[in-house]
Protein backbone atom coordinates (compact mmCIF):
# COMPACT_ATOMS: atom_id res chain seq x y z
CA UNK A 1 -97.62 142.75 -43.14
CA UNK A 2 -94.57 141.25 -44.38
CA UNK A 3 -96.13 137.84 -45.48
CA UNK A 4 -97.18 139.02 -48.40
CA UNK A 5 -93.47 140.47 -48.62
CA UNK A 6 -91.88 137.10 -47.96
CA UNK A 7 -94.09 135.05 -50.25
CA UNK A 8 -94.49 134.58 -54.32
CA UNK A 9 -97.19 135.14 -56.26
CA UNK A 10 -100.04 132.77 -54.55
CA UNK A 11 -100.03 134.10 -50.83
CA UNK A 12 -99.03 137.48 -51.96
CA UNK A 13 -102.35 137.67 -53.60
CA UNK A 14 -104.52 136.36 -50.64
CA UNK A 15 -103.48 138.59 -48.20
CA UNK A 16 -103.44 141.64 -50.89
CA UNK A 17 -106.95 140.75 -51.19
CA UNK A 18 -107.76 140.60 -48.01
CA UNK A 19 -106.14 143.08 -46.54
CA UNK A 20 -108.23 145.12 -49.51
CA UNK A 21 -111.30 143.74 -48.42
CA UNK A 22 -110.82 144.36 -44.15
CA UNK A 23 -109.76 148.07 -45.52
CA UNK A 24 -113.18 148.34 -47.35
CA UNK A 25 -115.00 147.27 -44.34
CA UNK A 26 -113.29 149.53 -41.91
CA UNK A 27 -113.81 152.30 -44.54
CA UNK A 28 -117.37 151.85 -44.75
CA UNK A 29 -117.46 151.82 -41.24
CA UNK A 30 -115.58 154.37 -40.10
CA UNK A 31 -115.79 156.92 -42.87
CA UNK A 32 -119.03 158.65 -42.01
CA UNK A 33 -118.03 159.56 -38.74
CA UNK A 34 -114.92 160.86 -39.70
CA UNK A 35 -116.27 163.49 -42.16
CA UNK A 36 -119.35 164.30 -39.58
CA UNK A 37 -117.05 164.58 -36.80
CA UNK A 38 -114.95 167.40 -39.55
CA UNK A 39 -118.41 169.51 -40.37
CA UNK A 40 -118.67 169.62 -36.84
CA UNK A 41 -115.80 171.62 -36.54
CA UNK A 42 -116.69 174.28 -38.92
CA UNK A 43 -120.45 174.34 -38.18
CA UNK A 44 -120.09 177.40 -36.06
CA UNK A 45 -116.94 178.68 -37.82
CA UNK A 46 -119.02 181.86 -39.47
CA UNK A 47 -122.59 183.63 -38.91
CA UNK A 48 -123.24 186.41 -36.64
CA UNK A 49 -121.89 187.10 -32.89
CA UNK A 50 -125.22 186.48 -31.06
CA UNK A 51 -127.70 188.11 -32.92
CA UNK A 52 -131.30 187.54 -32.98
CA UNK A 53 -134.53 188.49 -35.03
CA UNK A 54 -137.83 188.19 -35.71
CA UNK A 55 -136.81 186.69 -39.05
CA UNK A 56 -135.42 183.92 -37.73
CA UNK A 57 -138.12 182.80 -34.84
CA UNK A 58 -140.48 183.26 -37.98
CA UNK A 59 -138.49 181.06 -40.24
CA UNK A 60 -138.09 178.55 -37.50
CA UNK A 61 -142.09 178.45 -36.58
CA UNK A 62 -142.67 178.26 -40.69
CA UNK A 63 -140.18 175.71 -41.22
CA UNK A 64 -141.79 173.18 -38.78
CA UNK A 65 -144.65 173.17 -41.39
CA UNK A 66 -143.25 171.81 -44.00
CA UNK A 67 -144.50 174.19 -46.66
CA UNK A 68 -141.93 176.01 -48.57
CA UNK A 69 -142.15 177.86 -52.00
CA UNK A 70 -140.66 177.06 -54.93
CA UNK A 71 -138.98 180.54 -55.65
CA UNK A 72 -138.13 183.10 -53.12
CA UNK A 73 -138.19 185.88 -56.13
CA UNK A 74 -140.39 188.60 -55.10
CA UNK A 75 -140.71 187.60 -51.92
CA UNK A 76 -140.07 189.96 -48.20
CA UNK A 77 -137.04 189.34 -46.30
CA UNK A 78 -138.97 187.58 -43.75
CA UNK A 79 -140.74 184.79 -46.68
CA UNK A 80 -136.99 184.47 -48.13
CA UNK A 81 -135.54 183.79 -44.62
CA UNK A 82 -138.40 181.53 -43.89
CA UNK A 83 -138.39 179.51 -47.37
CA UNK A 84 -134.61 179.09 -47.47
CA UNK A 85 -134.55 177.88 -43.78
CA UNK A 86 -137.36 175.39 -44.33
CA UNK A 87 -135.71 173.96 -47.07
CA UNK A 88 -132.40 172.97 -44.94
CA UNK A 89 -135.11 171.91 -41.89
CA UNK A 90 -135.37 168.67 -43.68
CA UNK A 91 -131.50 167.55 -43.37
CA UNK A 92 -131.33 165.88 -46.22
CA UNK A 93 -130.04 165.97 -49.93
CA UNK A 94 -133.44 167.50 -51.66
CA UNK A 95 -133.68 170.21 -49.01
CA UNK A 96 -129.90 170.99 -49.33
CA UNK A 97 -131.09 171.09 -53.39
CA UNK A 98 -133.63 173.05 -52.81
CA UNK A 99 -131.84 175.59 -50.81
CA UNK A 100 -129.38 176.15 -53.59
CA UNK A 101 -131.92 176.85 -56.10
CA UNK A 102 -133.85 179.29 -54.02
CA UNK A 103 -130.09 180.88 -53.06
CA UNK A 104 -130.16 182.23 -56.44
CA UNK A 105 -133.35 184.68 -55.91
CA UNK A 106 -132.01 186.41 -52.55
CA UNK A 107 -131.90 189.37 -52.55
CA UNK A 108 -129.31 192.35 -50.48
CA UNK A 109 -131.71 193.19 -48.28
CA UNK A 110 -132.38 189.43 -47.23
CA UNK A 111 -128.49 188.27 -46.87
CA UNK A 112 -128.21 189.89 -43.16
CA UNK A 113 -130.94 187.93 -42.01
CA UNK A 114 -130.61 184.65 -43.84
CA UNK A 115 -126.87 184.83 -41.99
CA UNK A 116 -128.67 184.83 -38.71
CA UNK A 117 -130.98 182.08 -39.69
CA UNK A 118 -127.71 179.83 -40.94
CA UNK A 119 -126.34 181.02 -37.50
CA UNK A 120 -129.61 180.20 -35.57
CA UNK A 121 -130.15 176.41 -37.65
CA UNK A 122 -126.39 175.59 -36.67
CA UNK A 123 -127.17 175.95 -33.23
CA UNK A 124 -129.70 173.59 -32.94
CA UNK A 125 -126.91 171.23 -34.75
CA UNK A 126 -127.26 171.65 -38.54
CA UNK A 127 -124.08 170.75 -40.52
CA UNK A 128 -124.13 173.42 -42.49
CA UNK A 129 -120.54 173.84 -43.66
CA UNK A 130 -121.03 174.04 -47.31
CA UNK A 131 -124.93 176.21 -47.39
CA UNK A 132 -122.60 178.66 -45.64
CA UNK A 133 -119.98 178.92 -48.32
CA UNK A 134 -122.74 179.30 -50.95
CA UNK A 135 -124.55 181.63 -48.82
CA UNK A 136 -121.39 184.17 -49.08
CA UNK A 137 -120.49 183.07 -52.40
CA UNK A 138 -123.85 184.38 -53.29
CA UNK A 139 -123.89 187.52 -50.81
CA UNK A 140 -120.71 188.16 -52.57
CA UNK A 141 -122.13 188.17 -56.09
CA UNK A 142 -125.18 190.69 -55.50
CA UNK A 143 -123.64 192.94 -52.84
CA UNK A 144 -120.06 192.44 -52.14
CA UNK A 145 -119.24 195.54 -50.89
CA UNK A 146 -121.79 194.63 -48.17
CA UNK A 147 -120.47 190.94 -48.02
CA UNK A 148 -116.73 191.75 -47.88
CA UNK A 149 -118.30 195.18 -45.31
CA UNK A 150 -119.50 192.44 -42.62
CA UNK A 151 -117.09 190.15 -42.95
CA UNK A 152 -113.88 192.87 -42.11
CA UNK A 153 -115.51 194.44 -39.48
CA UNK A 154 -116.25 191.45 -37.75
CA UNK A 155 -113.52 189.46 -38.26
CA UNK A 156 -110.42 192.11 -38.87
CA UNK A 157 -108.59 191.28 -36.04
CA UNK A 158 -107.81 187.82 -37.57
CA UNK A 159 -105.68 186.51 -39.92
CA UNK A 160 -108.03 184.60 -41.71
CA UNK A 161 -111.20 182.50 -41.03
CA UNK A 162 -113.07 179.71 -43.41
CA UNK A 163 -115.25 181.98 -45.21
CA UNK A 164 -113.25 185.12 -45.14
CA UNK A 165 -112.05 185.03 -48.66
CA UNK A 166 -115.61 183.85 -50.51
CA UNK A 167 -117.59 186.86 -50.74
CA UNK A 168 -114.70 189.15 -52.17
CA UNK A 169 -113.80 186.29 -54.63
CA UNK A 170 -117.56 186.22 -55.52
CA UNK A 171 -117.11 189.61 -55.89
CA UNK A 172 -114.18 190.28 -57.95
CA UNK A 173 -115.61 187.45 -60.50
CA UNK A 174 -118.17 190.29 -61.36
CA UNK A 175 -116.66 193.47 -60.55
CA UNK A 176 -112.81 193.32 -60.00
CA UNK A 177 -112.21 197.36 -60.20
CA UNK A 178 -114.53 197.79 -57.37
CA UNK A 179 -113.14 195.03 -55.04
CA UNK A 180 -109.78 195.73 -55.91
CA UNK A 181 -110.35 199.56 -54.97
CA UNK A 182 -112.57 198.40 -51.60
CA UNK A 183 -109.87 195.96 -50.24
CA UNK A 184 -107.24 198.29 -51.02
CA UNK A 185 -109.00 201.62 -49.00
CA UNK A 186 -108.99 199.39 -45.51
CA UNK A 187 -107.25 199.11 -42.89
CA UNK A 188 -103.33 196.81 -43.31
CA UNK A 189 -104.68 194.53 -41.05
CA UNK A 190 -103.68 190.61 -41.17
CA UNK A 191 -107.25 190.02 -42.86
CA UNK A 192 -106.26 192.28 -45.13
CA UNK A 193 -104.02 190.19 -46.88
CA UNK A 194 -105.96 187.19 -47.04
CA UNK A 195 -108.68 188.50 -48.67
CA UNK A 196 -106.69 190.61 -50.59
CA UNK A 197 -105.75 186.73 -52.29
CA UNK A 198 -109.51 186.30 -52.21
CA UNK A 199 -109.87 188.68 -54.78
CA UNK A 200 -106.97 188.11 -56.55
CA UNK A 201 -108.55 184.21 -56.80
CA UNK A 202 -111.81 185.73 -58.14
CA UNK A 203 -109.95 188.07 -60.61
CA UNK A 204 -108.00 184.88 -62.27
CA UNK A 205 -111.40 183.31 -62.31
CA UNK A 206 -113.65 186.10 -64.47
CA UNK A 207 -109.94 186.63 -66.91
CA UNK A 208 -106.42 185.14 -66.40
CA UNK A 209 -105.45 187.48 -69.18
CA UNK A 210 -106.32 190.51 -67.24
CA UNK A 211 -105.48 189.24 -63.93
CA UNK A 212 -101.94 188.63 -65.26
CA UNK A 213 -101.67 192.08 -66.05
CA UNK A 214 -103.27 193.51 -63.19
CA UNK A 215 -100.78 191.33 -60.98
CA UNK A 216 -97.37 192.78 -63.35
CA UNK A 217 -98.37 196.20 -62.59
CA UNK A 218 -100.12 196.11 -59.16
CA UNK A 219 -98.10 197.57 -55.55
CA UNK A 220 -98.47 193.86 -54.24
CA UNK A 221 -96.07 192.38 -52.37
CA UNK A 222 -93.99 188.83 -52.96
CA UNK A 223 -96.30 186.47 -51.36
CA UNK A 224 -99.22 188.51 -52.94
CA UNK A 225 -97.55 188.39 -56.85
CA UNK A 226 -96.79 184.56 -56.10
CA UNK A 227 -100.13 183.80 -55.17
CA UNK A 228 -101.29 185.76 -57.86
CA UNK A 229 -99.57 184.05 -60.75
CA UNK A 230 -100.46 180.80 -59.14
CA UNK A 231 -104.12 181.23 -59.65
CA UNK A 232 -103.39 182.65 -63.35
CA UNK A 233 -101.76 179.60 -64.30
CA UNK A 234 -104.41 176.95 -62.38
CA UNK A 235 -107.26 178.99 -64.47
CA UNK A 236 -105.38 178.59 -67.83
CA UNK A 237 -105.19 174.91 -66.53
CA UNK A 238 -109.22 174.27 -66.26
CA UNK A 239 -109.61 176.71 -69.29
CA UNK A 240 -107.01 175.41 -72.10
CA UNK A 241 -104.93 172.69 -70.40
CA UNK A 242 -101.78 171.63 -68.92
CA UNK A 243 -99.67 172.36 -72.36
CA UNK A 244 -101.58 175.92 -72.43
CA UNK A 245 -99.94 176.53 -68.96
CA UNK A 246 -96.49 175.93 -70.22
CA UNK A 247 -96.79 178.01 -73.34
CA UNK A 248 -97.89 180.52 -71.08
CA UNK A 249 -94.73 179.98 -68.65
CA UNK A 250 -92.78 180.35 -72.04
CA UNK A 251 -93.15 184.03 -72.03
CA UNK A 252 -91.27 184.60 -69.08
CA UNK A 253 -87.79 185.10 -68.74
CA UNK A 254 -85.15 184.28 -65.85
CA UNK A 255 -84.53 187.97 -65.11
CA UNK A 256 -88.35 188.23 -64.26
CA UNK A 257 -88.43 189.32 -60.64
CA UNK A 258 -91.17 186.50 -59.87
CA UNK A 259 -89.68 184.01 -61.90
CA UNK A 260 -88.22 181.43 -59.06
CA UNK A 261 -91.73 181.53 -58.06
CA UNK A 262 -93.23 181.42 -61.44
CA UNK A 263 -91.64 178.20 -61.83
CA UNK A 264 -92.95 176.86 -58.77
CA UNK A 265 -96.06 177.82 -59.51
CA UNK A 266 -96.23 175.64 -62.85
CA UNK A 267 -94.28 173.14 -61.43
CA UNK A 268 -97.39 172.88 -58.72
CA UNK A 269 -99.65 172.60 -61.68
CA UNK A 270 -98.09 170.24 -63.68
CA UNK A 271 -98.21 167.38 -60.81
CA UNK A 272 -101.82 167.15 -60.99
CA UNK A 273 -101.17 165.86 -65.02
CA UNK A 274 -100.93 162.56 -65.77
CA UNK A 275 -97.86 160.89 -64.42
CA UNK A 276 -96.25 160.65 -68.50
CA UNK A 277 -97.17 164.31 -69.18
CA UNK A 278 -95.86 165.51 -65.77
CA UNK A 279 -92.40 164.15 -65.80
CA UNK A 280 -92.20 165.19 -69.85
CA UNK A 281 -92.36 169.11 -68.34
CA UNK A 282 -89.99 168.64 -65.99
CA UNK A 283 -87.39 167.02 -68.23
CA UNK A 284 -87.89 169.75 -70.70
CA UNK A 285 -87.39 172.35 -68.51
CA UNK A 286 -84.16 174.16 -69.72
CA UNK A 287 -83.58 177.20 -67.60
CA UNK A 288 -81.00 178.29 -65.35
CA UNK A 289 -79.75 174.84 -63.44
CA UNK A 290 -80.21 175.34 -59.80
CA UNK A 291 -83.57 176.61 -60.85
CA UNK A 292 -84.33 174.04 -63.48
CA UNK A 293 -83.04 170.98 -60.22
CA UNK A 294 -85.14 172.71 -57.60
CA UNK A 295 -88.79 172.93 -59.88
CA UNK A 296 -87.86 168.85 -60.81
CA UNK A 297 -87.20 167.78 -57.57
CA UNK A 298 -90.18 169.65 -56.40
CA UNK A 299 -92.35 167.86 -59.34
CA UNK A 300 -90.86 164.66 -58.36
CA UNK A 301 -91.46 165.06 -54.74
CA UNK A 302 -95.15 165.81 -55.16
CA UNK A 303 -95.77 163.43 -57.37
CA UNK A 304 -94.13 160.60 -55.49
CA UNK A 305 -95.71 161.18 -52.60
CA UNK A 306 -99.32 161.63 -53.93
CA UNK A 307 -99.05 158.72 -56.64
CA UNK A 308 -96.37 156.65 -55.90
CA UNK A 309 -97.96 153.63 -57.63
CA UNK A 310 -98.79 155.35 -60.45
CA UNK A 311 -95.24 156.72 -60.62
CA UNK A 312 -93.15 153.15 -59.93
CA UNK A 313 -95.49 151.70 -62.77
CA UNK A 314 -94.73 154.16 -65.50
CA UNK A 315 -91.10 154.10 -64.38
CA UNK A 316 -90.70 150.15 -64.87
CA UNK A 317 -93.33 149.97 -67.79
CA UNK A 318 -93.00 152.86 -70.05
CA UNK A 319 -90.73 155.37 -69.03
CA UNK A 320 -87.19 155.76 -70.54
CA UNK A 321 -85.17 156.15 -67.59
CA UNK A 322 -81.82 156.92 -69.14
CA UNK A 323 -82.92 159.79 -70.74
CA UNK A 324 -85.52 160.97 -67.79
CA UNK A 325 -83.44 163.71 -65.85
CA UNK A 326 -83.79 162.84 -62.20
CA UNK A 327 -85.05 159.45 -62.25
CA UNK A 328 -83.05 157.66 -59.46
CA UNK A 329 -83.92 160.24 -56.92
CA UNK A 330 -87.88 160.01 -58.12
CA UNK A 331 -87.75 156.03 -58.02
CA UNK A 332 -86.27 156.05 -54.91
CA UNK A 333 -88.93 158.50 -53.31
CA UNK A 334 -91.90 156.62 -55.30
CA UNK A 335 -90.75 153.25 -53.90
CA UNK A 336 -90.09 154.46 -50.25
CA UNK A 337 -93.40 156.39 -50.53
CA UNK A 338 -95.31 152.80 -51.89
CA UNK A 339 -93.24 151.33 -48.98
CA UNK A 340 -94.48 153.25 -46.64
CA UNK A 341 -98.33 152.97 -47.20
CA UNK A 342 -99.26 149.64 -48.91
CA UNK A 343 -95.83 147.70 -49.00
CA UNK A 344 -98.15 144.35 -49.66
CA UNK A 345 -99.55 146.18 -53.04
CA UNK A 346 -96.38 147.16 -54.30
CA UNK A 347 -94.89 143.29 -53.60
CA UNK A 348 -98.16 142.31 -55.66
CA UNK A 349 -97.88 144.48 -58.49
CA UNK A 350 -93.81 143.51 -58.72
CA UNK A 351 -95.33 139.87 -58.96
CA UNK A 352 -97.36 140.19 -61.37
CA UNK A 353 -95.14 142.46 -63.77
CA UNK A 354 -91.54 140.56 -63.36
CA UNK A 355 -91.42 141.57 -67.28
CA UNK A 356 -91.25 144.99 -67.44
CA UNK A 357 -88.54 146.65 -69.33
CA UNK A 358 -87.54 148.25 -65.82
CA UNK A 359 -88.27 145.79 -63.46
CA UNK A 360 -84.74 146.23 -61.88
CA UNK A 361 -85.14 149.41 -61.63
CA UNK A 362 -88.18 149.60 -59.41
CA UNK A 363 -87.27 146.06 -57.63
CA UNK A 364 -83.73 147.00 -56.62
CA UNK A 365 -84.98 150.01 -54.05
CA UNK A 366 -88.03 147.72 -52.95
CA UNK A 367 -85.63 145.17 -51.63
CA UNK A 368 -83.84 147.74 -49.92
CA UNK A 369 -86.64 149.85 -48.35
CA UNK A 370 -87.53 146.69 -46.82
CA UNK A 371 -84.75 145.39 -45.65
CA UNK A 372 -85.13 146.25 -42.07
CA UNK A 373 -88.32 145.07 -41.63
CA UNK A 374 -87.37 141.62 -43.06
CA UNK A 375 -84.14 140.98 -44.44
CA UNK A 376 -84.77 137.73 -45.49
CA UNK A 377 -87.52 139.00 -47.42
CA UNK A 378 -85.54 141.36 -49.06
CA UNK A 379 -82.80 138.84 -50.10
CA UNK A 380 -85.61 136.97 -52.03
CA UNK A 381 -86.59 140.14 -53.64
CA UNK A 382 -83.68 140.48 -54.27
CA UNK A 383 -82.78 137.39 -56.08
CA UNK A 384 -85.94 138.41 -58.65
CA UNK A 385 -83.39 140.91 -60.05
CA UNK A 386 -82.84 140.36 -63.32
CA UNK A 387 -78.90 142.19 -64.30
CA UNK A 388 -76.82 139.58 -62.57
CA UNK A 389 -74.53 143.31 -61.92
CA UNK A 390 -77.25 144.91 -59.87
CA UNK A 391 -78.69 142.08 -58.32
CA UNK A 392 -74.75 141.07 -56.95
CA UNK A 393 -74.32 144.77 -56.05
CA UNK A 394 -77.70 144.62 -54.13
CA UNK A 395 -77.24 141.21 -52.22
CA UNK A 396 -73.46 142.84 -51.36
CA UNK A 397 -75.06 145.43 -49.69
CA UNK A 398 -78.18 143.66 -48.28
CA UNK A 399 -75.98 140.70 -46.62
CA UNK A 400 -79.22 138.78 -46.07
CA UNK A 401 -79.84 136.33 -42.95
CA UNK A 402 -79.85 132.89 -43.55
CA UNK A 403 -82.88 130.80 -42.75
């Protein structure tokens, strides 16, 4: 690892590329398994406890055939079962197609049974992690009192469970009063609460507008208005955009009673931006200062950690770091963060881009993030600094080995 570290430009690009290329292969290799061996964990996370029908020995037998219509409208419970089991019989992407498309015609009376089919098809090892979220998503949308009635009763005594908050999301996207006013006549179990966000999710969905005021006036508790707001301000996100989400912040003051968490919640939005448009928020953000400090470190955290290459290039390329509020702590995380998962790629990209308005800026911390891995490597990094200040400063502090 630290060849490429010690070397210039020509052996810091051979190993970079081949260290890309073994990573390809090893993806390739072992990626499949990795997400199979993930279904498998959820394939039995939901359906019934043991149940068994008619409906689903029939939809079996049919399946097996190979025939399968091309619309379960108008169809008995028993042809819907069978045609949406036959279609996932085949295990492969057109049946998975065709199961969503016929998904669309079930009907209430169908849902129970079609659960104990998904149930019955996961048994004899069907991945079928994501038919099942559609299957409730759907349930949801035609009968979620019945949906959200099943899923309570049967799984109440938990906190939460992988499809526990689908069907009253589905639900609240089409009738909010009516989910709002089921979830809130049951029992304060843990459950409860989780789907309680469920519907809250599916409110922000069908209008953030509405949502927003449903949350300000609502008996919900902190955790409940926080998670509220959140999903109001990621729907105003995939409706109007990132600036729409700050206007939106605008309107709130610092006396608002959610308002540490309102800030958290944009700040959590805004590091999905681009890295330019992310760190232009959180230098503009002019409220109260421990508040203001905390949602900046918090955007710089997140973003240093997810993108750190991304970060360290707009930082030496384009940024203007004197005026960027924060930027030695978010450098320094970027660069340990880069460090830490590809150190060869970062020593590449500072090779190729030894003229970049920052360059010392992103350079200095490289050399001394990898200083105890190799310190002579780090002395030679260190003698690409540019400010004969910083790079003395650096080398003070570095007192590299001699070779």
């Amino acid at each position: 690892m630290t060849t490429a570290i010690k070397s210039g430009r020509g052996l810091a690009l051979v190993i970079f590329i081949l260290g890309t290329g073994v990573g390809l292969v090893l993806g390739y290799l072992l990626g499949t398994g990795g997400n199979q061996s993930r279904s498998e964990g959820w394939a039995d996370a939901t359906g019934g406890r043991g149940e068994s029908s008619s409906s689903v020995v029939r939809a079996e037998t049919n399946a097996g055939s190979g025939e399968r219509p091309n619309t379960i409208a108008n169809l008995d419970v028993d042809g819907q079962v069978a045609g949406l089991s036959a279609a996932l019989q085949e295990r492969n992407l057109g049946g998975k197609l065709d199961y969503y498309s016929l998904l669309k015609d079930m009907t209430p009376e169908a849902a129970p049974e079609v659960l104990k089919a998904l149930k019955a098809l996961g048994g004899q090892g069907h991945i079928l992690t994501n038919e099942k979220r559609v299957f409730w998503e759907r349930w949801g949308e035609i009968d979620g009192e019945a949906a959200c009635a099943f899923i309570f009763e049967r799984d109440k005594r938990l906190a939460q469970t992988p499809f526990s908050t689908l069907a009253i999301e589905a639900w609240a996207r089409v009738d909010p009063v009516a989910a709002s006013d089921w979830i809130l006549s049951k029992e304060d179990v843990p459950l409860r609460n989780s789907m309680y966000k469920g519907f809250l999710n599916g409110f922000a969905q069908r209008d953030p507008a509405e949502a927003e005021q449903f949350i300000a006036n609502a008996n919900l508790t902190g955790g409940q208005k926080a998670h509220g707001y959140w999903r109001v301000a990621r729907q105003i996100r995939v409706n109007d955009g990132y600036h729409a989400v700050a206007e939106w912040y605008k309107k709130f003051t610092p006396d608002h009673p959610q308002y540490r968490s309102l800030t958290e919640t944009v700040t959590d939005v805004w590091t999905h931006a681009p890295v330019a448009e992310s760190l232009a928020w959180g230098n503009s953000v002019e409220i109260d200062g421990k508040i203001a400090e905390a949602a900046r470190n918090r955007l710089h955290n997140r973003i240093a950690h997810s993108k750190p290459d991304q970060v360290v290039e707009h930082l030496a390329l384009q940024a203007d770091v004197d005026s960027l509020v924060g930027a030695d702590h978010l450098v320094e995380r970027a660069v340990q963060r880069w460090v830490q998962t590809n150190p060869n790629a970062m020593a590449e990209w500072l090779v190729n881009n030894m003229n970049a308005k920052n360059y010392d800026f992103v350079a200095e911390p490289f050399a001394r993030h990898i200083h105890d891995r190799d310190p002579a490597a780090a002395a030679k990094w260190a003698a690409t600094i540019q400010d004969p200040q910083i790079r003395q400063t650096l080398e003070d502090l570095l007192d590299p080995l001699e070779e």
